[in-house]
C-alpha atoms as a PDB file:
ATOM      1  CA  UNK A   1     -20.424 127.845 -16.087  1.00  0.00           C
ATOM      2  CA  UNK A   2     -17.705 125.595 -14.741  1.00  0.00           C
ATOM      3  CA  UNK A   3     -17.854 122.239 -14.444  1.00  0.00           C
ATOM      4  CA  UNK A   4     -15.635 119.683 -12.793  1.00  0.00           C
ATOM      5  CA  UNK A   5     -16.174 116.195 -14.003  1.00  0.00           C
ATOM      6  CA  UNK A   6     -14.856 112.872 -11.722  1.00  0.00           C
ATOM      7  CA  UNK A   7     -14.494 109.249 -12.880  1.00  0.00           C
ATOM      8  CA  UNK A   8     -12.906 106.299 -11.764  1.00  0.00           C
ATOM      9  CA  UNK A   9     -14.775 105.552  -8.607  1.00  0.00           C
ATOM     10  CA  UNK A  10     -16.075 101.732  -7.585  1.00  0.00           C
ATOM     11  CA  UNK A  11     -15.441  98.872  -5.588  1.00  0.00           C
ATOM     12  CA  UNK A  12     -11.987  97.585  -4.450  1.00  0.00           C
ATOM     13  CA  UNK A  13     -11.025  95.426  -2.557  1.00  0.00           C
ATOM     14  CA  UNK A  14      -8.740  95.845   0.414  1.00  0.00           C
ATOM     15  CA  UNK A  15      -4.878  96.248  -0.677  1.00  0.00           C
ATOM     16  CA  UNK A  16      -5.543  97.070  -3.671  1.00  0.00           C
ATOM     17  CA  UNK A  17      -5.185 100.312  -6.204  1.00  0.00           C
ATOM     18  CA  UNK A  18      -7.649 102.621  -8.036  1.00  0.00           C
ATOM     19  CA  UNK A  19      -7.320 105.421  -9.767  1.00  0.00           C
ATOM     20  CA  UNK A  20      -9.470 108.836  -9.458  1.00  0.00           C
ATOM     21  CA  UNK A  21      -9.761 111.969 -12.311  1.00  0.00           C
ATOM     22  CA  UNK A  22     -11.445 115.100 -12.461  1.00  0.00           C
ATOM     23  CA  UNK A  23     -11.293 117.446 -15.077  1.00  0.00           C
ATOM     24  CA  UNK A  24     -12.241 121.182 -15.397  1.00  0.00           C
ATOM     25  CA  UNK A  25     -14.143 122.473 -18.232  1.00  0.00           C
ATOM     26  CA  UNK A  26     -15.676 125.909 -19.387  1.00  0.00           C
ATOM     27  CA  UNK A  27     -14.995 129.184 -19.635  1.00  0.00           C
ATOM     28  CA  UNK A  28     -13.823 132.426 -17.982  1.00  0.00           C
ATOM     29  CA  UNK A  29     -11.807 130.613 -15.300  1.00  0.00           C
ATOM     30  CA  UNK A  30      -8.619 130.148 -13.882  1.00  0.00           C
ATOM     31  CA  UNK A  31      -7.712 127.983 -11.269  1.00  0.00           C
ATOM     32  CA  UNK A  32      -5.629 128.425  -8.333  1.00  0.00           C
ATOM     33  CA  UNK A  33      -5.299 124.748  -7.028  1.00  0.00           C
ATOM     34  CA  UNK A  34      -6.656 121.697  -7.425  1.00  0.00           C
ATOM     35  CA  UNK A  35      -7.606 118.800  -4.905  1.00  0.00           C
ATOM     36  CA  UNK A  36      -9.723 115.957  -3.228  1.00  0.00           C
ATOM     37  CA  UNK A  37     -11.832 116.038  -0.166  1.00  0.00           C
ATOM     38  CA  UNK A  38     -13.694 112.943   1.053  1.00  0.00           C
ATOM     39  CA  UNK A  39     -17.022 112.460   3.352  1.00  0.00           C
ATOM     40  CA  UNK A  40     -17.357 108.714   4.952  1.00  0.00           C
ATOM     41  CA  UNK A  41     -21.085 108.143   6.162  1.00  0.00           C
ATOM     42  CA  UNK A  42     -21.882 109.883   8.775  1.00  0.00           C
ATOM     43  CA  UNK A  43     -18.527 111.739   9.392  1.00  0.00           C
ATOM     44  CA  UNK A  44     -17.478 115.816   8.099  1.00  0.00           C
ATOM     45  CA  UNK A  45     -16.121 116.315   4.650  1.00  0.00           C
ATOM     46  CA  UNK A  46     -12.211 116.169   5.343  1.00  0.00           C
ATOM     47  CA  UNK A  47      -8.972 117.179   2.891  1.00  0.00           C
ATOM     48  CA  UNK A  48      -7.398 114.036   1.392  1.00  0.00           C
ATOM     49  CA  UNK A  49      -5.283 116.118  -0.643  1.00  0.00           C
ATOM     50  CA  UNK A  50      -4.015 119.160  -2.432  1.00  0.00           C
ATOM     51  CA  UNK A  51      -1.927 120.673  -5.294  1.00  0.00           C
ATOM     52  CA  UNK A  52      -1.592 124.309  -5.918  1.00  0.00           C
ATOM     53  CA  UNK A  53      -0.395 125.762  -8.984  1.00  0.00           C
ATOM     54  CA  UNK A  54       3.535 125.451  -8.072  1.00  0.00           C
ATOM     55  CA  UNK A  55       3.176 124.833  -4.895  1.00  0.00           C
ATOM     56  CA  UNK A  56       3.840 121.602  -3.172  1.00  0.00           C
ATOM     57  CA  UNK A  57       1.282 118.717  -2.531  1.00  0.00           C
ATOM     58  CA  UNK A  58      -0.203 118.447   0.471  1.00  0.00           C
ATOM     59  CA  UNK A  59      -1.321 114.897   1.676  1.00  0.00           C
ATOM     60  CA  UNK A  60      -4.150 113.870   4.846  1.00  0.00           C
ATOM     61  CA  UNK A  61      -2.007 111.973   7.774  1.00  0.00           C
ATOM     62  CA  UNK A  62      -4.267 108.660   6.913  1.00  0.00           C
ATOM     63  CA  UNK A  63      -2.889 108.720   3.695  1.00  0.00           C
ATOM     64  CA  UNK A  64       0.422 109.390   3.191  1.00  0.00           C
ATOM     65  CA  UNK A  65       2.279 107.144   1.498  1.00  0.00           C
ATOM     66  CA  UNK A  66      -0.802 105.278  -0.147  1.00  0.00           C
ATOM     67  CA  UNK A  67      -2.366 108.326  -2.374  1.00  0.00           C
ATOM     68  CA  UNK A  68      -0.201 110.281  -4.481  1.00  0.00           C
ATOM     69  CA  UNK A  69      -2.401 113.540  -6.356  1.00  0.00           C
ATOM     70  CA  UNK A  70      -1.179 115.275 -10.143  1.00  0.00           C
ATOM     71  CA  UNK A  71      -2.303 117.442 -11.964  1.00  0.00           C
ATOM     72  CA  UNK A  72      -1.923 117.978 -15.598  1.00  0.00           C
ATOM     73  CA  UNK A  73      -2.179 121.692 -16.110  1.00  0.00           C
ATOM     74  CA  UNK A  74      -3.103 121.858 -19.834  1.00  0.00           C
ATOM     75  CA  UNK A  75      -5.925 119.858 -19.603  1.00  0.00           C
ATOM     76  CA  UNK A  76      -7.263 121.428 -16.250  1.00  0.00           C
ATOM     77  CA  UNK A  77      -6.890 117.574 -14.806  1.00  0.00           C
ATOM     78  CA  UNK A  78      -6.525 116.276 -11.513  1.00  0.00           C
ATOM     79  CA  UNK A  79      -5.886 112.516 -10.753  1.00  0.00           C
ATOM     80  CA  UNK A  80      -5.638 110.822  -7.057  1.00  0.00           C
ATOM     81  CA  UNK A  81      -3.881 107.147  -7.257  1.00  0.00           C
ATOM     82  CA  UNK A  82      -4.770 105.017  -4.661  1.00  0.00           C
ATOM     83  CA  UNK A  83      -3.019 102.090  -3.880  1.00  0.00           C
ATOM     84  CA  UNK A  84      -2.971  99.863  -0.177  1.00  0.00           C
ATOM     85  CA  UNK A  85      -6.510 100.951   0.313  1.00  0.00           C
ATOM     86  CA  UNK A  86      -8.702 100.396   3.608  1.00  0.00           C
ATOM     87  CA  UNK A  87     -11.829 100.039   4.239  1.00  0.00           C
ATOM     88  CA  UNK A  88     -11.545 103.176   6.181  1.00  0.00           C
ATOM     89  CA  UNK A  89     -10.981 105.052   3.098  1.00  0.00           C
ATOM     90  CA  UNK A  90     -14.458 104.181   1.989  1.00  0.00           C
ATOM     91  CA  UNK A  91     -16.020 107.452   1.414  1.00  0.00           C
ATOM     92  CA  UNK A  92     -17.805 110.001  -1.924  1.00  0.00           C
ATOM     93  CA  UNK A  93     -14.555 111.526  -2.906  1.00  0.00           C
ATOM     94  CA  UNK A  94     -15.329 115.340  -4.116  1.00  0.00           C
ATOM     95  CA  UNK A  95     -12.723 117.561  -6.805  1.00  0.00           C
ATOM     96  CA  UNK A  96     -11.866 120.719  -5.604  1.00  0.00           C
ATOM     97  CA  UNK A  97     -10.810 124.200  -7.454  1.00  0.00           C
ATOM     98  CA  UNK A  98     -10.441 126.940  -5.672  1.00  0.00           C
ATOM     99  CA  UNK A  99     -10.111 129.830  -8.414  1.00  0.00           C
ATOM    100  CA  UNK A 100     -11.854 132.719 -10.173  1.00  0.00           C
ATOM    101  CA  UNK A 101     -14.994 133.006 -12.266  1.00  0.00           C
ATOM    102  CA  UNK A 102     -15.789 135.460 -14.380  1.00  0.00           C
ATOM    103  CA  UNK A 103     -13.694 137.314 -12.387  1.00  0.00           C
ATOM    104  CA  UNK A 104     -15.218 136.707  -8.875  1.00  0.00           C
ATOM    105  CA  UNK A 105     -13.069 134.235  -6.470  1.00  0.00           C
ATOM    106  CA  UNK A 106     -14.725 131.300  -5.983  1.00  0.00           C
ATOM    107  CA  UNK A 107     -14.651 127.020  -5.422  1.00  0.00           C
ATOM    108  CA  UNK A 108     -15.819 124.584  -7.945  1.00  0.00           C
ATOM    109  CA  UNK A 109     -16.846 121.405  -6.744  1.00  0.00           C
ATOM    110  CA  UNK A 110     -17.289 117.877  -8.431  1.00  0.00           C
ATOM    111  CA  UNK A 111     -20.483 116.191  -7.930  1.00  0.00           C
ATOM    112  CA  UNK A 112     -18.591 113.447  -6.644  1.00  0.00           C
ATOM    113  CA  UNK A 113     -17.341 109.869  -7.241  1.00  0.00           C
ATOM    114  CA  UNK A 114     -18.092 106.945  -4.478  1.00  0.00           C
ATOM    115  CA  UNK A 115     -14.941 104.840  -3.490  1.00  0.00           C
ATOM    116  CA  UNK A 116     -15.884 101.665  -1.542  1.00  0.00           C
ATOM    117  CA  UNK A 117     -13.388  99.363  -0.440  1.00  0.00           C
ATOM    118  CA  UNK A 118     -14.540  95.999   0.619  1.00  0.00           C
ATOM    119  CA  UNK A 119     -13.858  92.687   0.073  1.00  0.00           C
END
């Protein structure tokens, strides 16, 4: 089983900065990129960013220039900072692995972290 493990949701208020992680754990797995998606109430589950292994980062329109996404490949982490946050960007914000299993392709997805920004 593979698990992928967020932290660092909460409140914030508008302007300011937070921090998100997720880490992979398990066994039998390799992962081909790593990533957020977000869903707001009521709205689909959209990309907020991506980083493939090697590849280059790929950001959402609404927030480029505010998020920045890393990995740290030894540790199977991803991290999403945050900073000049809206209340728009309240939302459950979901890790995302696309990768293999046991051999079988597959996505691993994070239970998922709530981000509220209010003041």
């Amino acid at each position: 089983q593979v698990q992928l493990a967020e932290s660092g949701g909460g409140l914030v208020q508008p302007g300011g900065s937070l921090r998100l992680s997720c880490a992979a754990s398990g066994s039998n797995f390799v992962i081909f990129a790593m990533g957020w998606y977000r869903q707001a109430p009521g709205k689909q589950r959209e990309l907020v960013a991506t980083a493939p292994n090697g590849g280059n980062t790929r950001y959402a329109d609404s927030v480029k220039g505010r998020f920045t996404i890393s990995r740290d490949n030894a540790n199977y982490t991803v991290y999403l900072q945050m900073h000049k946050v809206k209340p728009e960007d309240t939302a459950v914000y979901y890790c995302y692995a696309p990768g293999r299993h046991n051999g079988r392709l597959t996505e691993f997805w994070g239970q998922g972290t709530q981000v509220t920004v209010s003041s």
